[in-house]
Protein backbone atom coordinates (compact mmCIF):
# COMPACT_ATOMS: atom_id res chain seq x y z
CA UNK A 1 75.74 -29.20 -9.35
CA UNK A 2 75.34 -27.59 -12.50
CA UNK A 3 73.10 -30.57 -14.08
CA UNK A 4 71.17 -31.25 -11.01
CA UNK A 5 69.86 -27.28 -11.83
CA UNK A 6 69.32 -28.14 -14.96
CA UNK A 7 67.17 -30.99 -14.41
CA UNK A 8 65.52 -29.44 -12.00
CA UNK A 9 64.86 -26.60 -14.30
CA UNK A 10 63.41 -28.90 -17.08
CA UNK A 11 61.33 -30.25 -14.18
CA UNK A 12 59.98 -27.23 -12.84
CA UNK A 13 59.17 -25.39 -16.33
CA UNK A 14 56.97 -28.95 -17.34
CA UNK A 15 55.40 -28.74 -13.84
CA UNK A 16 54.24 -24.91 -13.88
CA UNK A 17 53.12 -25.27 -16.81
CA UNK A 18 50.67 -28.21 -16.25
CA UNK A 19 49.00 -26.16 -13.14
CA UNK A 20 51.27 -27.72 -10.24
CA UNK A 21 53.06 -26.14 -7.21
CA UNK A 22 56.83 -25.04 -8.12
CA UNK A 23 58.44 -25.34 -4.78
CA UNK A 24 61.91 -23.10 -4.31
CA UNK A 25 64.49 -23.72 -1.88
CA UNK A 26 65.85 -20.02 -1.24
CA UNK A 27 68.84 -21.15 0.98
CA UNK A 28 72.07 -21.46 -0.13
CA UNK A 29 73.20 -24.35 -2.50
CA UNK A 30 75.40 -25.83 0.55
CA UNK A 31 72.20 -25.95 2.49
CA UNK A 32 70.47 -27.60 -0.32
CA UNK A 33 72.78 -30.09 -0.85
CA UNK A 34 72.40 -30.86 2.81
CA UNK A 35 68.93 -32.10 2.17
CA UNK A 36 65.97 -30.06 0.60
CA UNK A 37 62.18 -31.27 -0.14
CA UNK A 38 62.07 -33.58 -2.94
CA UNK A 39 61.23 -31.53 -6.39
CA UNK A 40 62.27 -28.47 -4.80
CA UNK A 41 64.45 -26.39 -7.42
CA UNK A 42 67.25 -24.08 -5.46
CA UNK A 43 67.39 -20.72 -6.40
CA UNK A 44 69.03 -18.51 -3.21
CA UNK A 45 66.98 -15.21 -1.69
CA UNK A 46 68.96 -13.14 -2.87
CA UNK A 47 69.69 -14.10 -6.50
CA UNK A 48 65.59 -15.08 -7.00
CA UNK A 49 64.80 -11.89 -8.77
CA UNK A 50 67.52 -12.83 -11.75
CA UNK A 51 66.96 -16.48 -11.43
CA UNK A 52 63.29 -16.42 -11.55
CA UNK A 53 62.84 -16.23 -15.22
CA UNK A 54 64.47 -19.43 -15.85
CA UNK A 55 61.83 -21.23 -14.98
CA UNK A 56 59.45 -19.71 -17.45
CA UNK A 57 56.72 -19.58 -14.84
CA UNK A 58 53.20 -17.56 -15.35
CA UNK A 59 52.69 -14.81 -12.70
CA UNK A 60 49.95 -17.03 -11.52
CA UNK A 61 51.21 -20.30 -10.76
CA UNK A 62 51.75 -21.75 -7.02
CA UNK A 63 54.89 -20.88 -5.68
CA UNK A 64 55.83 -22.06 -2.66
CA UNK A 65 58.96 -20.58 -1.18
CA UNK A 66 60.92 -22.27 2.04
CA UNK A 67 63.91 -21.87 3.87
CA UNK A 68 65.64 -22.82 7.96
CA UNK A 69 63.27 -20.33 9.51
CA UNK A 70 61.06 -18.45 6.98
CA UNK A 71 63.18 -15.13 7.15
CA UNK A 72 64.79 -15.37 3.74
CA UNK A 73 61.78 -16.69 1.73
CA UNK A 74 59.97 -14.11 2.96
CA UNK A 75 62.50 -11.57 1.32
CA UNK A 76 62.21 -13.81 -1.57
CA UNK A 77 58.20 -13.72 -0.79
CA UNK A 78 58.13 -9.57 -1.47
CA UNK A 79 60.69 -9.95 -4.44
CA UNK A 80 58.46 -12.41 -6.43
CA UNK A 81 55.21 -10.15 -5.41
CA UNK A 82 56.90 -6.94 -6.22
CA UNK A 83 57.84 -8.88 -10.06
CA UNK A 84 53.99 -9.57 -10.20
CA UNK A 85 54.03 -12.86 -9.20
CA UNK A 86 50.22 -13.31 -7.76
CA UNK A 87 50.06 -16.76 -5.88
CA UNK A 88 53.37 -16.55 -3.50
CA UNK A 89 53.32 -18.31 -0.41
CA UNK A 90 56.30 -18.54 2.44
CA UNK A 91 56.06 -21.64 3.86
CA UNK A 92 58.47 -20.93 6.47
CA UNK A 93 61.03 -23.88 7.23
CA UNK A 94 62.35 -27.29 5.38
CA UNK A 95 60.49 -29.10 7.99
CA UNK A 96 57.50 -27.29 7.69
CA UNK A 97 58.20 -27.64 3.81
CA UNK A 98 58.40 -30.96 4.55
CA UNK A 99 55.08 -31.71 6.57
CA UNK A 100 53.08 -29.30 4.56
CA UNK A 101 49.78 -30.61 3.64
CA UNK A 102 47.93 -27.17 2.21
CA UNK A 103 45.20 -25.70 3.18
CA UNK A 104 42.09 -27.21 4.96
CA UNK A 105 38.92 -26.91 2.48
């Protein structure tokens, strides 16, 4: 488990830093395990405010945050804001994680 965080921490630092979304899965690691979008890194609700800085991310890259129902990531939502984070958005569920297709321009 480990080396799957590591990878995807390698992952997410190259991503944020060319501009993409950085998509976090803020349930717990068993839930993650259980299936999570693909690229999504796994950092739980209620560790994200000492996990955060890990990924070396600028306080205005894309974050999307997910969870089962939206309740945790938006804890995890008001955390990141609080930290400065400017571009935070709670997706709400996997499957809405999953089906997400941004916003119409």
């Amino acid at each position: 488990m480990k080396a799957l965080y590591t990878i995807a921490l390698w992952m997410f630092t190259a991503l944020a830093t060319a501009g993409e979304t950085v998509w976090i899965d803020v349930r717990t690691a068993q839930e993650f395990n259980a299936g999570h979008k693909e690229g999504a890194v796994n950092i739980p609700f209620d560790e994200i405010a000492q996990r955060i800085g890990k990924l070396a991310l600028e306080s205005d890259t894309d974050i999307k945050l997910y969870c089962r129902s939206g309740a945790r990531a938006g804890v995890a939502q008001a955390t990141l804001e609080s930290m400065g984070y400017s571009e935070v958005e709670n997706v709400g569920s996997l499957g809405a994680a999953l089906n997400y297709q941004g916003a119409a321009e």
